[in-house]
PDB file of N, CA and C in Angstrom:
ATOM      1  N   UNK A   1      19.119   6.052  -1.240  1.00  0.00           N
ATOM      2  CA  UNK A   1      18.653   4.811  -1.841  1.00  0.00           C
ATOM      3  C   UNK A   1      19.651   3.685  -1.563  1.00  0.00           C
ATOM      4  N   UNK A   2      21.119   4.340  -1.542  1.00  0.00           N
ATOM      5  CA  UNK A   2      21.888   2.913  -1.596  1.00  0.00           C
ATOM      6  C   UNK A   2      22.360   2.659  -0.118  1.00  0.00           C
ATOM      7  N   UNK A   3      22.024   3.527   1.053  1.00  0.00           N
ATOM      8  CA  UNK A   3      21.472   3.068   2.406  1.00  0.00           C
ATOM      9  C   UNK A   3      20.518   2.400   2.382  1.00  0.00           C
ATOM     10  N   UNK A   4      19.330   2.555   2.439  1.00  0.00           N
ATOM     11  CA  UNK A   4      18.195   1.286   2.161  1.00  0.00           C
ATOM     12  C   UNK A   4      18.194   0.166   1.536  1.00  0.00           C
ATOM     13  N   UNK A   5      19.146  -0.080   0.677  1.00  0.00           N
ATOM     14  CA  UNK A   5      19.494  -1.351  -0.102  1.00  0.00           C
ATOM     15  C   UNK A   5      20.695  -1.804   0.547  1.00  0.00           C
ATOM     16  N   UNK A   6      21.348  -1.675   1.619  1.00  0.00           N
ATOM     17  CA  UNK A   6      22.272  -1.929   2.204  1.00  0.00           C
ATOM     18  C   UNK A   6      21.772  -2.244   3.397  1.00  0.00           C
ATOM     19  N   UNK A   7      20.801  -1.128   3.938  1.00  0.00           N
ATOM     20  CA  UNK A   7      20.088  -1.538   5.100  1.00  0.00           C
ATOM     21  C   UNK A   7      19.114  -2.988   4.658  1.00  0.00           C
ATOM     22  N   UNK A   8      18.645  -3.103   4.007  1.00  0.00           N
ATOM     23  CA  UNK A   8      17.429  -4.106   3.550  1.00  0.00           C
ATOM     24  C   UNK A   8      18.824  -5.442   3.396  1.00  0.00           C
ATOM     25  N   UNK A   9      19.933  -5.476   2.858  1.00  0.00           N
ATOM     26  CA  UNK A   9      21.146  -6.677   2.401  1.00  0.00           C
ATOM     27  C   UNK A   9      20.940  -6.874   4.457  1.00  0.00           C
ATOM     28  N   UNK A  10      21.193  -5.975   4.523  1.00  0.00           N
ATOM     29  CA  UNK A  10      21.924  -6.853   5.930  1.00  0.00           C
ATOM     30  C   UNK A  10      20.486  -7.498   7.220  1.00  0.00           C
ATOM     31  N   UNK A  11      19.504  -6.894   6.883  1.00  0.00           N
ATOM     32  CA  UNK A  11      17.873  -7.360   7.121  1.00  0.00           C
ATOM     33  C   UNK A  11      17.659  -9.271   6.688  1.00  0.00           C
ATOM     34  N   UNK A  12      18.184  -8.545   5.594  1.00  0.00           N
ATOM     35  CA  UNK A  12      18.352 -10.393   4.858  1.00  0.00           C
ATOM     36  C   UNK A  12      19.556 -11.008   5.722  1.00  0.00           C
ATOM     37  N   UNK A  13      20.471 -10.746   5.611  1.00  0.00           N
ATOM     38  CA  UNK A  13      21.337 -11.772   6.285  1.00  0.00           C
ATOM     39  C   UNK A  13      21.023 -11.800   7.917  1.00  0.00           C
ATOM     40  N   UNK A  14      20.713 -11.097   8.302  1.00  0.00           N
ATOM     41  CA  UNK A  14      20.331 -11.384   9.409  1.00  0.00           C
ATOM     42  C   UNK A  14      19.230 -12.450   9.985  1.00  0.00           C
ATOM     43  N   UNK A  15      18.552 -12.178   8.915  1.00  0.00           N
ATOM     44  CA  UNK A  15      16.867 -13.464   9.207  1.00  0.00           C
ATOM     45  C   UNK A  15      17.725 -14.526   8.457  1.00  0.00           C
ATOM     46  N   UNK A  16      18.812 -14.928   7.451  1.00  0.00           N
ATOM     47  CA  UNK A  16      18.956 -15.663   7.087  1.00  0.00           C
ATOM     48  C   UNK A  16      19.757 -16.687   8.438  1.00  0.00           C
ATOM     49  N   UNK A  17      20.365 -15.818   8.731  1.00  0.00           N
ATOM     50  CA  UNK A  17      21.357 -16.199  10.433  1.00  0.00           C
ATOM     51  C   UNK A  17      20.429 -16.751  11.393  1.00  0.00           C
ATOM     52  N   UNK A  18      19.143 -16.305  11.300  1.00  0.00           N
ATOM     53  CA  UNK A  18      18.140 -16.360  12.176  1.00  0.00           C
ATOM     54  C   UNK A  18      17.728 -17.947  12.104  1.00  0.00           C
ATOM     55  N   UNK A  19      17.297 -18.006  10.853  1.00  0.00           N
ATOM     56  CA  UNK A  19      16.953 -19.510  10.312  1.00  0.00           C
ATOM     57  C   UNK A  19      17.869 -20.507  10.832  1.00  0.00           C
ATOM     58  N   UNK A  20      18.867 -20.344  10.625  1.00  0.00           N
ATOM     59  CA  UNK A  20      20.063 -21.309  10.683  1.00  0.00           C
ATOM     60  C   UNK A  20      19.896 -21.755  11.951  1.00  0.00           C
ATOM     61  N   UNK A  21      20.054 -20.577  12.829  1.00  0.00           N
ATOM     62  CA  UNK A  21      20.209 -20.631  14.284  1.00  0.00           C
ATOM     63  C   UNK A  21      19.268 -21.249  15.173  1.00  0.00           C
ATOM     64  N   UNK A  22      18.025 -20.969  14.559  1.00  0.00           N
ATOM     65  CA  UNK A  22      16.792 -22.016  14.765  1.00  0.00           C
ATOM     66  C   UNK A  22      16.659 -22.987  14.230  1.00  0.00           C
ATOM     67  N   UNK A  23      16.942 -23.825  13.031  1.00  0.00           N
ATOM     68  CA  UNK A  23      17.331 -25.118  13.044  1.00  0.00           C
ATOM     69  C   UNK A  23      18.241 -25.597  13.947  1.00  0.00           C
ATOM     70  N   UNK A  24      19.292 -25.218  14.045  1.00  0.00           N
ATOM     71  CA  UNK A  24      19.964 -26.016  15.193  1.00  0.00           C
ATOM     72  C   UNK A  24      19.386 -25.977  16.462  1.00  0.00           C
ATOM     73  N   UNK A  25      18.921 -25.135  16.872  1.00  0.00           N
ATOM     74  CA  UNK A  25      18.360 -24.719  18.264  1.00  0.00           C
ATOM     75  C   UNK A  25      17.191 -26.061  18.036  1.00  0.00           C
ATOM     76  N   UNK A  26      16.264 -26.204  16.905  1.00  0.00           N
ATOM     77  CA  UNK A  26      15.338 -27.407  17.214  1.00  0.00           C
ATOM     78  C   UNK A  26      16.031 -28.772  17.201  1.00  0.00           C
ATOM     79  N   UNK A  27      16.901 -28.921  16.772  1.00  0.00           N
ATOM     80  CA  UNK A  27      17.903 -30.280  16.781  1.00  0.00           C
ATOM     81  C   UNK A  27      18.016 -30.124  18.198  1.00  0.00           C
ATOM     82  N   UNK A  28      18.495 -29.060  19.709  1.00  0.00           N
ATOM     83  CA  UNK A  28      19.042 -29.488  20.536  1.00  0.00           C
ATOM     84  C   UNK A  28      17.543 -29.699  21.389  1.00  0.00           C
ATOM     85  N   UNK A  29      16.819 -28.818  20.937  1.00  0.00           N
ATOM     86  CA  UNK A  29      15.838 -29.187  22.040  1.00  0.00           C
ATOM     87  C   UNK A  29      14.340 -29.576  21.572  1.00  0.00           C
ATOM     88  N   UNK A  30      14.748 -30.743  20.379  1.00  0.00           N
ATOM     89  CA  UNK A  30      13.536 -31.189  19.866  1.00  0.00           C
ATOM     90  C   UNK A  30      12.187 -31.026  19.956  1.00  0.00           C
ATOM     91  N   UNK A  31      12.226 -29.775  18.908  1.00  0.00           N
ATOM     92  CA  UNK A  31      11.222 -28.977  18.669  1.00  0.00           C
ATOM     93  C   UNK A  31      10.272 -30.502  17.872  1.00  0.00           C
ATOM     94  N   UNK A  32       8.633 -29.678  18.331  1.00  0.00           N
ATOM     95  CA  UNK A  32       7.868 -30.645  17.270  1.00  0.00           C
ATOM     96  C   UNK A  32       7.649 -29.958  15.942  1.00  0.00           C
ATOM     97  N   UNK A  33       7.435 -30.897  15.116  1.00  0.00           N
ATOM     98  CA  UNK A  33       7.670 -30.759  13.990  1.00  0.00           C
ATOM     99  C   UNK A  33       6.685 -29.542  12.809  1.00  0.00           C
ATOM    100  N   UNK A  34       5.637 -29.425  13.506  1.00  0.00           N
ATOM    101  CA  UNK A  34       4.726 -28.717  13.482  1.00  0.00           C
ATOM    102  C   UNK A  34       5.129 -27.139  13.980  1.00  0.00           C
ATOM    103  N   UNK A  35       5.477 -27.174  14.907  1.00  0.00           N
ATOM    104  CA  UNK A  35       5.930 -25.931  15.334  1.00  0.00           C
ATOM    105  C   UNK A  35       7.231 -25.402  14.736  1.00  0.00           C
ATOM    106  N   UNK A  36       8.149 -26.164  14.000  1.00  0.00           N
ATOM    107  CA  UNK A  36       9.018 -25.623  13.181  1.00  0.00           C
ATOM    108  C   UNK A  36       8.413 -25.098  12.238  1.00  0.00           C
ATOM    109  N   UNK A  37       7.710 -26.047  11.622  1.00  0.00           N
ATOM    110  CA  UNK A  37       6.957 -25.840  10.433  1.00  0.00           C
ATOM    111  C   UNK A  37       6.672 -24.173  10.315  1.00  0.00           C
ATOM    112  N   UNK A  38       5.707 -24.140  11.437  1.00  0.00           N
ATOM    113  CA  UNK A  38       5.009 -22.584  11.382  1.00  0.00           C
ATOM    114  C   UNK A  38       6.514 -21.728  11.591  1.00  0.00           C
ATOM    115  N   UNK A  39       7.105 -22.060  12.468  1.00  0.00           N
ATOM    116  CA  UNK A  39       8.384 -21.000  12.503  1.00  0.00           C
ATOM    117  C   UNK A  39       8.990 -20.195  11.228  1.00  0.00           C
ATOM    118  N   UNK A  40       9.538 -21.779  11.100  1.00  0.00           N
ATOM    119  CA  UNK A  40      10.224 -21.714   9.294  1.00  0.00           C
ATOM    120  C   UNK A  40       9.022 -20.818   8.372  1.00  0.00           C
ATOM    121  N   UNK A  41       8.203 -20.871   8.531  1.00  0.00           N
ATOM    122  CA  UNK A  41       7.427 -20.296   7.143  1.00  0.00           C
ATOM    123  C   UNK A  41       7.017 -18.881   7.534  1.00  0.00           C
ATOM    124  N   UNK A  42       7.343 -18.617   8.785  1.00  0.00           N
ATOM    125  CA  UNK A  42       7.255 -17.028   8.936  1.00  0.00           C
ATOM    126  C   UNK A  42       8.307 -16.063   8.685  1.00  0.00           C
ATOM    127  N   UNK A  43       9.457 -17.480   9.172  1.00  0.00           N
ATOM    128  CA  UNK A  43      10.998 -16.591   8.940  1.00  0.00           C
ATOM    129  C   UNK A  43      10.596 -16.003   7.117  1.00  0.00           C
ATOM    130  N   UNK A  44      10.713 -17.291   6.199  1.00  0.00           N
ATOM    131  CA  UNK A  44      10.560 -17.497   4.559  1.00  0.00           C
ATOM    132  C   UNK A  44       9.970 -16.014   3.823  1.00  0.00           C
ATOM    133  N   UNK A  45       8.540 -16.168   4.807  1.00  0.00           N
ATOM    134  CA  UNK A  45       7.547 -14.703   4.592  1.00  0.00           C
ATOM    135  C   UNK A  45       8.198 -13.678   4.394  1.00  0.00           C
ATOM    136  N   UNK A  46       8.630 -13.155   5.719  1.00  0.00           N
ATOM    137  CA  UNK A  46       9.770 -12.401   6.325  1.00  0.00           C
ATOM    138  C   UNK A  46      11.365 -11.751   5.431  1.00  0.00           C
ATOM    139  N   UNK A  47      11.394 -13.364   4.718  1.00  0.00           N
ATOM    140  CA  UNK A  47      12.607 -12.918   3.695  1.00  0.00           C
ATOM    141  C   UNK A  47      12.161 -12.714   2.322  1.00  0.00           C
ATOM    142  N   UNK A  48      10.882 -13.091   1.974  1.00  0.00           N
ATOM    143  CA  UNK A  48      10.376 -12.789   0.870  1.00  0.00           C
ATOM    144  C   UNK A  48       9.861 -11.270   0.711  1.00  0.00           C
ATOM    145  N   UNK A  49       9.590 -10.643   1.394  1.00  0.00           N
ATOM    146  CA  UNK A  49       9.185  -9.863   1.939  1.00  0.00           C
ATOM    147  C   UNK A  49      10.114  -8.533   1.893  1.00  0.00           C
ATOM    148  N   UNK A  50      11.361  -9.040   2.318  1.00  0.00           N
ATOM    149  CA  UNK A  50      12.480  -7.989   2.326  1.00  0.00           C
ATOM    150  C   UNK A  50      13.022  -8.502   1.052  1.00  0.00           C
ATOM    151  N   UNK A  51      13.289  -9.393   0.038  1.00  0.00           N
ATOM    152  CA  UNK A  51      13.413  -9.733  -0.737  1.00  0.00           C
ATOM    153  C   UNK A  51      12.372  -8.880  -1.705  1.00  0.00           C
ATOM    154  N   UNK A  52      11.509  -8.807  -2.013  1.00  0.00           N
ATOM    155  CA  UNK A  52      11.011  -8.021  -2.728  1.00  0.00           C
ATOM    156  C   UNK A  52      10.843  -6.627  -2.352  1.00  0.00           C
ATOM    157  N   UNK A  53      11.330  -6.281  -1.425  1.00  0.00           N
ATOM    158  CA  UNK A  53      11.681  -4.689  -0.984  1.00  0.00           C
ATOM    159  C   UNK A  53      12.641  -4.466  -1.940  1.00  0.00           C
ATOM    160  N   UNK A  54      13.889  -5.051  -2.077  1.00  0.00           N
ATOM    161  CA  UNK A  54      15.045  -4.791  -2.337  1.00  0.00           C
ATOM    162  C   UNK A  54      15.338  -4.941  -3.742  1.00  0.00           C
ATOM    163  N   UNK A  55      13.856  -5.811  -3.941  1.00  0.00           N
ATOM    164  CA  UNK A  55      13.939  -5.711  -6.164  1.00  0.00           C
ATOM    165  C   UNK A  55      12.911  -4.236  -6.079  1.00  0.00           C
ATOM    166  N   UNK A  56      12.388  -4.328  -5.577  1.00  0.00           N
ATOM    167  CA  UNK A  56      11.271  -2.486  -5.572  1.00  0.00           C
ATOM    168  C   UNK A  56      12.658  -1.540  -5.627  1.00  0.00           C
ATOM    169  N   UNK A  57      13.277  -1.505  -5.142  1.00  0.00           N
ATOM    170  CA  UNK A  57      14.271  -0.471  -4.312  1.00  0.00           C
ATOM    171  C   UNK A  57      15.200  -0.820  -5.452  1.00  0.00           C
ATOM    172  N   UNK A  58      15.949  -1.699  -6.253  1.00  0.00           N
ATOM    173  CA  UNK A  58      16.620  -1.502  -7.335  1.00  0.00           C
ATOM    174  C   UNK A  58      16.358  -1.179  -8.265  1.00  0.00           C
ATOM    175  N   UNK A  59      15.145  -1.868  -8.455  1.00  0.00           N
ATOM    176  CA  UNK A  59      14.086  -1.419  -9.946  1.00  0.00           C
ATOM    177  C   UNK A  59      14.181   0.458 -10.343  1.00  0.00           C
ATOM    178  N   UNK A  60      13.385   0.926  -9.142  1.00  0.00           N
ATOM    179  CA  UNK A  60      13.413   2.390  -8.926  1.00  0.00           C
ATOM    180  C   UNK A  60      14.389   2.914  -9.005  1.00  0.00           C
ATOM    181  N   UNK A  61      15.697   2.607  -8.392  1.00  0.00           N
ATOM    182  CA  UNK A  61      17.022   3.075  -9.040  1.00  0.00           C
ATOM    183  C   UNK A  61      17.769   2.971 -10.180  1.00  0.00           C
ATOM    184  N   UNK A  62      16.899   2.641 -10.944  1.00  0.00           N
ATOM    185  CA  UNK A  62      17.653   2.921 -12.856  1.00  0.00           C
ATOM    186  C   UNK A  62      16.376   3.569 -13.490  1.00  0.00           C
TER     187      UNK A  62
END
């Protein structure tokens, strides 16, 4: 259990790295604005997603 909640922490920081890295990446090569849009809200999904894995996965462990 506390592999999977470790595996799932670093899932998150990783898409969180991800985000970042793609904002800047659309600053250099002026992304349209629309197409961030959809980007950004898949990354969000994505972390919500593993974000509520990881309250499932604590919950169950008490």
């Amino acid at each position: 259990m506390k592999d999977e909640l470790e595996e799932i922490d670093n899932e998150i920081q990783r898409l969180k790295q991800k985000m970042s890295d793609y904002l800047k990446f659309t600053k250099v090569f002026d992304e349209a604005p629309e197409k961030i849009e959809i980007q950004i809200n898949i990354m969000l999904d994505d972390l919500y997603k593993l974000i509520e894995k990881r309250s499932e996965l604590q919950n169950n462990e008490y």
